[in-house]
C-alpha atoms as a PDB file:
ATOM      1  CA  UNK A   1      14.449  -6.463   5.108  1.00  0.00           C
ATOM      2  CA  UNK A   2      13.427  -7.492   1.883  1.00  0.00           C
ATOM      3  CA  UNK A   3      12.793  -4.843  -0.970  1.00  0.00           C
ATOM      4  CA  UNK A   4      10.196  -4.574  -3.684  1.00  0.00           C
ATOM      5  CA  UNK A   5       9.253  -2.063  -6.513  1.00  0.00           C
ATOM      6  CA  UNK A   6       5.744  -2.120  -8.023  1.00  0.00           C
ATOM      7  CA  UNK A   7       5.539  -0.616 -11.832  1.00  0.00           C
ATOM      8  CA  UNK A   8       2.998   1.253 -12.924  1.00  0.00           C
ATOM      9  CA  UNK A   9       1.174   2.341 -10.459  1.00  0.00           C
ATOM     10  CA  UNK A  10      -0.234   6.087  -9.889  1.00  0.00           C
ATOM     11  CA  UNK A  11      -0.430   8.460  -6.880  1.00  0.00           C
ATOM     12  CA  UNK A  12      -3.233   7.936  -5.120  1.00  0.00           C
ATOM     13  CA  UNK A  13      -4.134   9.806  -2.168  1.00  0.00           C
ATOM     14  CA  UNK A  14      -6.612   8.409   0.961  1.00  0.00           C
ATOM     15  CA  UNK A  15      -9.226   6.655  -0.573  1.00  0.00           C
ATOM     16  CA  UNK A  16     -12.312   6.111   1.588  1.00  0.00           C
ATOM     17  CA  UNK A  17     -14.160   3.220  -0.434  1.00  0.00           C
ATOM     18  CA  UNK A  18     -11.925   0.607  -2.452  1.00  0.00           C
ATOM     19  CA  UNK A  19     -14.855  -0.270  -4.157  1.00  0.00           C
ATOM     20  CA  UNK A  20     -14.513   3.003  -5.532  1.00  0.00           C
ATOM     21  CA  UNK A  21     -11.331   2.619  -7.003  1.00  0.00           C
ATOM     22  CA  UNK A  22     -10.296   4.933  -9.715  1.00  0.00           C
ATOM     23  CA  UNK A  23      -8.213   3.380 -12.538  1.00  0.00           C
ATOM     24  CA  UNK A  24      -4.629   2.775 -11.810  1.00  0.00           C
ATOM     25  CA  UNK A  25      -4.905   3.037  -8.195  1.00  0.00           C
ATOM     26  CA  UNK A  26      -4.486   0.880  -4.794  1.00  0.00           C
ATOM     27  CA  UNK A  27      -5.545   0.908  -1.882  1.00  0.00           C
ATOM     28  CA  UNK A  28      -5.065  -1.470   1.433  1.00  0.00           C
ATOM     29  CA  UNK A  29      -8.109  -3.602   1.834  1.00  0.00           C
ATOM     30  CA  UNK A  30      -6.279  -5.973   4.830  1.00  0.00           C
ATOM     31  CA  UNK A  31      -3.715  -5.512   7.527  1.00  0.00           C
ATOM     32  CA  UNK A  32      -2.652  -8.192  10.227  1.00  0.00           C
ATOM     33  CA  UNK A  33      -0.434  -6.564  12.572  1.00  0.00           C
ATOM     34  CA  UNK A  34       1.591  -2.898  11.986  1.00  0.00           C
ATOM     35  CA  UNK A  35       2.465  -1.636   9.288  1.00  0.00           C
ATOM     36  CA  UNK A  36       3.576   1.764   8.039  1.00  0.00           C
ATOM     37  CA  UNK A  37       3.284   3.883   4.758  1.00  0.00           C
ATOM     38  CA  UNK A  38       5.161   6.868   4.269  1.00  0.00           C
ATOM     39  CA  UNK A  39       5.605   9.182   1.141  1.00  0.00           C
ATOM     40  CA  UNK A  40       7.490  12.960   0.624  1.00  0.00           C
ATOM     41  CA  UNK A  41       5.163  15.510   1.303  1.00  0.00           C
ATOM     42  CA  UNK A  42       3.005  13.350   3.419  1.00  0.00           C
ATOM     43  CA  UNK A  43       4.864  11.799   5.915  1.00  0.00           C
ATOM     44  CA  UNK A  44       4.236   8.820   8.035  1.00  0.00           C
ATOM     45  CA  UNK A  45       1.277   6.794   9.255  1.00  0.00           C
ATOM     46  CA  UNK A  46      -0.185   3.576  10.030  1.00  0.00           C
ATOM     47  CA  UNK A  47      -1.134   1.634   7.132  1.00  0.00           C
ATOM     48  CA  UNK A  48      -5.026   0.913   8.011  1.00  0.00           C
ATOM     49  CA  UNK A  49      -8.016  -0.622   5.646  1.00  0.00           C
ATOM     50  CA  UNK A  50      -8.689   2.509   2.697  1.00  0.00           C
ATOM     51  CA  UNK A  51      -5.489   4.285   2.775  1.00  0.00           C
ATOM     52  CA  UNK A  52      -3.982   4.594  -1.105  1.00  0.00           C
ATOM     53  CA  UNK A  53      -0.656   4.404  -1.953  1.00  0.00           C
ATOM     54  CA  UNK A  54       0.820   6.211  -4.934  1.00  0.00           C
ATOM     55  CA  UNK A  55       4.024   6.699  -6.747  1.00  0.00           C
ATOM     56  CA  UNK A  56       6.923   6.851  -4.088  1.00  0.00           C
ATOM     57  CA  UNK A  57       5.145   5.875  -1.556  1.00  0.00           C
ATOM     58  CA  UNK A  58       6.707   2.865   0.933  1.00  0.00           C
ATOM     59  CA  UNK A  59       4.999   0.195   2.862  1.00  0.00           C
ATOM     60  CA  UNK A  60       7.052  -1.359   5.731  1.00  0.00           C
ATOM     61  CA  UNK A  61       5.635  -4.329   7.230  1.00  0.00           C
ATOM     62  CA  UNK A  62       6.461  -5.421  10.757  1.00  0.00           C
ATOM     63  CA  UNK A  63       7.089  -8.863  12.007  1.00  0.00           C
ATOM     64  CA  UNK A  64       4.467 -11.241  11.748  1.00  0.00           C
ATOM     65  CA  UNK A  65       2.457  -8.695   9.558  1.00  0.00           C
ATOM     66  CA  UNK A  66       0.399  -9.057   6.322  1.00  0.00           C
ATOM     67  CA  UNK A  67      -1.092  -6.666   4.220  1.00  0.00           C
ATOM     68  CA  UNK A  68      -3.235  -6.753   1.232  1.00  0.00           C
ATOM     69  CA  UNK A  69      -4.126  -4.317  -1.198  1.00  0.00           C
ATOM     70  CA  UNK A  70      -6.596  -4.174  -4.260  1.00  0.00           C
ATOM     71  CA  UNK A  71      -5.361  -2.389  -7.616  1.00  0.00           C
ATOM     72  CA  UNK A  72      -6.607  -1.611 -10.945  1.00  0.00           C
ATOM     73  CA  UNK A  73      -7.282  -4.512 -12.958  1.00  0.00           C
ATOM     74  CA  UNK A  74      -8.340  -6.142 -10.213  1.00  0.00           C
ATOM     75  CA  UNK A  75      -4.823  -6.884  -9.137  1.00  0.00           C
ATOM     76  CA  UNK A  76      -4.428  -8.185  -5.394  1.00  0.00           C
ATOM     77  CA  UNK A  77      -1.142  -7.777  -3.820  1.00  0.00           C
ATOM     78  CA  UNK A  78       0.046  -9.374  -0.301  1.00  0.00           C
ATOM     79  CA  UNK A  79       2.813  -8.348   1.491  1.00  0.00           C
ATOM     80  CA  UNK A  80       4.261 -10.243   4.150  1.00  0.00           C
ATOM     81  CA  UNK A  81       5.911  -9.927   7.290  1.00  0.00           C
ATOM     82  CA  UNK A  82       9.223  -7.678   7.383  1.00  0.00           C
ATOM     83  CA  UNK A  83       8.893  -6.385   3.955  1.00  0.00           C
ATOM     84  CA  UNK A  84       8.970  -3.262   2.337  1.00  0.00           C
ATOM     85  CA  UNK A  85       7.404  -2.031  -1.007  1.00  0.00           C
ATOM     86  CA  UNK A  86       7.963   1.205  -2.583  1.00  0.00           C
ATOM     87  CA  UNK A  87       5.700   1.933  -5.843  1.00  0.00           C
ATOM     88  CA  UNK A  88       6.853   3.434  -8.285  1.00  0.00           C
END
């Protein structure tokens, strides 16, 4: 499974609007298929439409998955199928 690290982003806990996007933050604005995040402290769960991701937290993308998340900046990020992501 392929691996990724994203710089400079910040915790960010469940978000509830990405519209409302703090600076420095993510959040998942797309999913096709499963996906998973998990971080320490938190645990696992489905990566759904809202959820943030933060520093140390991994996504895990199944097969014939896509995800896409909005950042600061305006920075759109797509992850495909069988990949994983930790940010950091």
């Amino acid at each position: 499974m392929p691996s990724f690290t994203l710089l400079t982003l910040l915790l960010v806990g469940l978000s509830g609007q990405v519209s409302a996007q703090a600076p420095g933050k993510c959040a998942i604005t797309h999913v096709e298929g499963e996906a998973v995040v998990s971080a320490r402290g938190v645990g696992r769960r489905s990566a759904v439409v809202g959820l943030g991701l933060g520093t140390n937290a991994t996504l895990r993308t199944g097969t014939n998955t896509r995800v896409v998340m909005r950042c600061s900046g305006d920075l759109r990020v797509v992850v495909g199928p069988e990949s994983a992501i930790t940010v950091s």
